[in-house]
C-alpha atoms as a PDB file:
ATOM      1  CA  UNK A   1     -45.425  17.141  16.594  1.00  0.00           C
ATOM      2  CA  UNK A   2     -44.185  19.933  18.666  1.00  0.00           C
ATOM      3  CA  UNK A   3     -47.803  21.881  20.138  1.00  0.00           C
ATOM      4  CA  UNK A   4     -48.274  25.616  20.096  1.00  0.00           C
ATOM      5  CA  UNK A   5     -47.614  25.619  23.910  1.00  0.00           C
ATOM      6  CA  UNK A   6     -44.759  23.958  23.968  1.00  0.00           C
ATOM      7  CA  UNK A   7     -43.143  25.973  21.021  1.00  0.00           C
ATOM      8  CA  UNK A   8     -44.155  28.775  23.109  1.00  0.00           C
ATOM      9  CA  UNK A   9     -42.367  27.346  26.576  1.00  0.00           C
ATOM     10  CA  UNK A  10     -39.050  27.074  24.058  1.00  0.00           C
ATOM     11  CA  UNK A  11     -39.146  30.719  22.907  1.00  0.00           C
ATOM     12  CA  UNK A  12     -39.471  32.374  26.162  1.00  0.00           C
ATOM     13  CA  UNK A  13     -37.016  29.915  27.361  1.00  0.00           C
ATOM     14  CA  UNK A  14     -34.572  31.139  24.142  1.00  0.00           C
ATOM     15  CA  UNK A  15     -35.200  34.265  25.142  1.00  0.00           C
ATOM     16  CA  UNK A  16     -34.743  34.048  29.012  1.00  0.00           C
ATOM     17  CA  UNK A  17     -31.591  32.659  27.902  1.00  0.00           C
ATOM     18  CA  UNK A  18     -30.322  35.716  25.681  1.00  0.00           C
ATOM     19  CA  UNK A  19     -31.279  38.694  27.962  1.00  0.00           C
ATOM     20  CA  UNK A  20     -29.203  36.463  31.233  1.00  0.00           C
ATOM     21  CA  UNK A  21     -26.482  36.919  28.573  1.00  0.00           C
ATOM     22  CA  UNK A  22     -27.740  40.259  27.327  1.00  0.00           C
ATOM     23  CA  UNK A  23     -27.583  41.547  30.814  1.00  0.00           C
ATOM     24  CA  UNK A  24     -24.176  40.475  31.891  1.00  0.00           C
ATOM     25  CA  UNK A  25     -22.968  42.283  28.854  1.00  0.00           C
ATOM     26  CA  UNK A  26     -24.592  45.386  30.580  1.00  0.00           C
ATOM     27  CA  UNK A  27     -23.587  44.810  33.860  1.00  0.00           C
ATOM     28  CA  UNK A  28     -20.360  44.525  32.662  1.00  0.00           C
ATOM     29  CA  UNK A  29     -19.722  47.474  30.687  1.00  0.00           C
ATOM     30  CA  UNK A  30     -21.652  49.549  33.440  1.00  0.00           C
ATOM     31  CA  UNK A  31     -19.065  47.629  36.325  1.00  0.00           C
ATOM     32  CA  UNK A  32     -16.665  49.240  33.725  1.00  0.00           C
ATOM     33  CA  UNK A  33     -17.465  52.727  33.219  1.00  0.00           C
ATOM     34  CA  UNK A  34     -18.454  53.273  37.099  1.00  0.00           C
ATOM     35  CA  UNK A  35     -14.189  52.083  37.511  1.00  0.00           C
ATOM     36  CA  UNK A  36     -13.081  54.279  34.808  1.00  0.00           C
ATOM     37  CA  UNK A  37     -15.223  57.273  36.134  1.00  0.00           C
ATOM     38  CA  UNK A  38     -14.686  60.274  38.667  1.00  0.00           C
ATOM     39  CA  UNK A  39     -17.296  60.631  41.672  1.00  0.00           C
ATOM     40  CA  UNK A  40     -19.359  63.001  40.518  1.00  0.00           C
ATOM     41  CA  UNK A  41     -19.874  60.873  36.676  1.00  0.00           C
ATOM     42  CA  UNK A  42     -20.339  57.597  39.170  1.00  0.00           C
ATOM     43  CA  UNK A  43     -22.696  59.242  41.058  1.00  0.00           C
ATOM     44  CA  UNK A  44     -24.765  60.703  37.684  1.00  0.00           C
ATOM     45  CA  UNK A  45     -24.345  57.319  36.074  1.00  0.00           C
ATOM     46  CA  UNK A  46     -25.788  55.234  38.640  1.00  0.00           C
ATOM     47  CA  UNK A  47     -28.879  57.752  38.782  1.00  0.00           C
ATOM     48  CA  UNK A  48     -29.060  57.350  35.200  1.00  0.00           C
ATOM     49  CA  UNK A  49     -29.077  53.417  35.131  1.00  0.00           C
ATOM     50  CA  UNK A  50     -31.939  53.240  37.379  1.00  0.00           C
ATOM     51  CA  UNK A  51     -34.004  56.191  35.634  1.00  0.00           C
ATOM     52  CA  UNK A  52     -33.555  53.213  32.540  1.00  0.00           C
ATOM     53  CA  UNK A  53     -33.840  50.528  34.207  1.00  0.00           C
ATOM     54  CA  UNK A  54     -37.631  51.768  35.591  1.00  0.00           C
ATOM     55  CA  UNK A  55     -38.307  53.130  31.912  1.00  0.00           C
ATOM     56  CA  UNK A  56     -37.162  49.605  30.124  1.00  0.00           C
ATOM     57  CA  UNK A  57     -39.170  47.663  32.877  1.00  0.00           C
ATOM     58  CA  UNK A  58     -42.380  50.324  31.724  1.00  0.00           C
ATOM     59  CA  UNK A  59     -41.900  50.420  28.074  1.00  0.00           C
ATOM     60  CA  UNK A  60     -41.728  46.618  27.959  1.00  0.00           C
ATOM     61  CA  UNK A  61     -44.587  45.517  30.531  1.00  0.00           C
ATOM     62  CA  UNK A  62     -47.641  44.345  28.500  1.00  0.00           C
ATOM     63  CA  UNK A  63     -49.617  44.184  32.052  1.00  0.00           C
ATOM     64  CA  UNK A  64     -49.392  43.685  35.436  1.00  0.00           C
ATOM     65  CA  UNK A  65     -47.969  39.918  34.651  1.00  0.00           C
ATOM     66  CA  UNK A  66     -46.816  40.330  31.586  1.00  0.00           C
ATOM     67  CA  UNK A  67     -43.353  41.596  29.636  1.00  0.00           C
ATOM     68  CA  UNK A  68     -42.373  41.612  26.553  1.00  0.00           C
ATOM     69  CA  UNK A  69     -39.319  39.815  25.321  1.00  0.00           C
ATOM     70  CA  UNK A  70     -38.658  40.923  22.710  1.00  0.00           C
ATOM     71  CA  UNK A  71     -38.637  44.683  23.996  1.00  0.00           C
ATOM     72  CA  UNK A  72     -36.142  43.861  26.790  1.00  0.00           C
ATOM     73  CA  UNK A  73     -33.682  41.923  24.712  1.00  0.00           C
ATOM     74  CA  UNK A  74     -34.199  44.985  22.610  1.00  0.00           C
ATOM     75  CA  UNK A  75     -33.603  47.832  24.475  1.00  0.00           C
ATOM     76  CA  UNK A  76     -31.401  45.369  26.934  1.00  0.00           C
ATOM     77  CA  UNK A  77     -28.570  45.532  23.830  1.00  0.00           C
ATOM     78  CA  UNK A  78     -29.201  48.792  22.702  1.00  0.00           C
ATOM     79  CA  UNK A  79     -27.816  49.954  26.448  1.00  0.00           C
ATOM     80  CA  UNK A  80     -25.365  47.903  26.626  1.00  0.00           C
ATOM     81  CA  UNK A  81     -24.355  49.195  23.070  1.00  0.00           C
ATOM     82  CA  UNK A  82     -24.630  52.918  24.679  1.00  0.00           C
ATOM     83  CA  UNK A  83     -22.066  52.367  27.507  1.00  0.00           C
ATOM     84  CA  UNK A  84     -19.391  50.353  25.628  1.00  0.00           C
ATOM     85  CA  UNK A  85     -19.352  53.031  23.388  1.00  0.00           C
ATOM     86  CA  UNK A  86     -18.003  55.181  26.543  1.00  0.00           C
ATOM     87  CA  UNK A  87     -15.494  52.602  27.219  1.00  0.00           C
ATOM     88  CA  UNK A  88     -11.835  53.626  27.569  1.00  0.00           C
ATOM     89  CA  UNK A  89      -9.759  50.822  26.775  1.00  0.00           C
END
């Protein structure tokens, strides 16, 4: 019998997993988009990634040693969604 602990060890560890993968996706379409982009739109995006980056890392902080998963794999996607769409291919 599998005990609430453990159970709990093999979500975040699920989860851990996803947003390593969720996050590549990201850093990939953001490599992307900084190639396909003039200066000045490089220079705005990168401003704009870490503006989201500190929000996503706020939003999704239960407390000072705590995040939520669930919010980061969440709003993780949703930005990699956002800059694929802005993908020239």
């Amino acid at each position: 019998m599998v005990r609430a602990h453990e159970r709990t060890a093999q979500v975040n560890l699920c989860s851990q997993q996803e947003l390593v993968r969720l996050d590549a996706r990201l850093n990939k379409a953001y490599t992307e988009l900084l190639r396909q982009s003039d200066p000045e739109h490089a220079r705005d995006l990168k401003l704009e990634e870490r503006r989201w980056i500190k929000k996503r890392d706020y939003d999704c902080k239960l407390d000072a040693g705590t995040t939520d998963n669930g919010c980061m794999l969440e709003q993780t996607s949703s930005r990699a969604d956002e800059l694929e769409s802005h993908l020239k291919f």
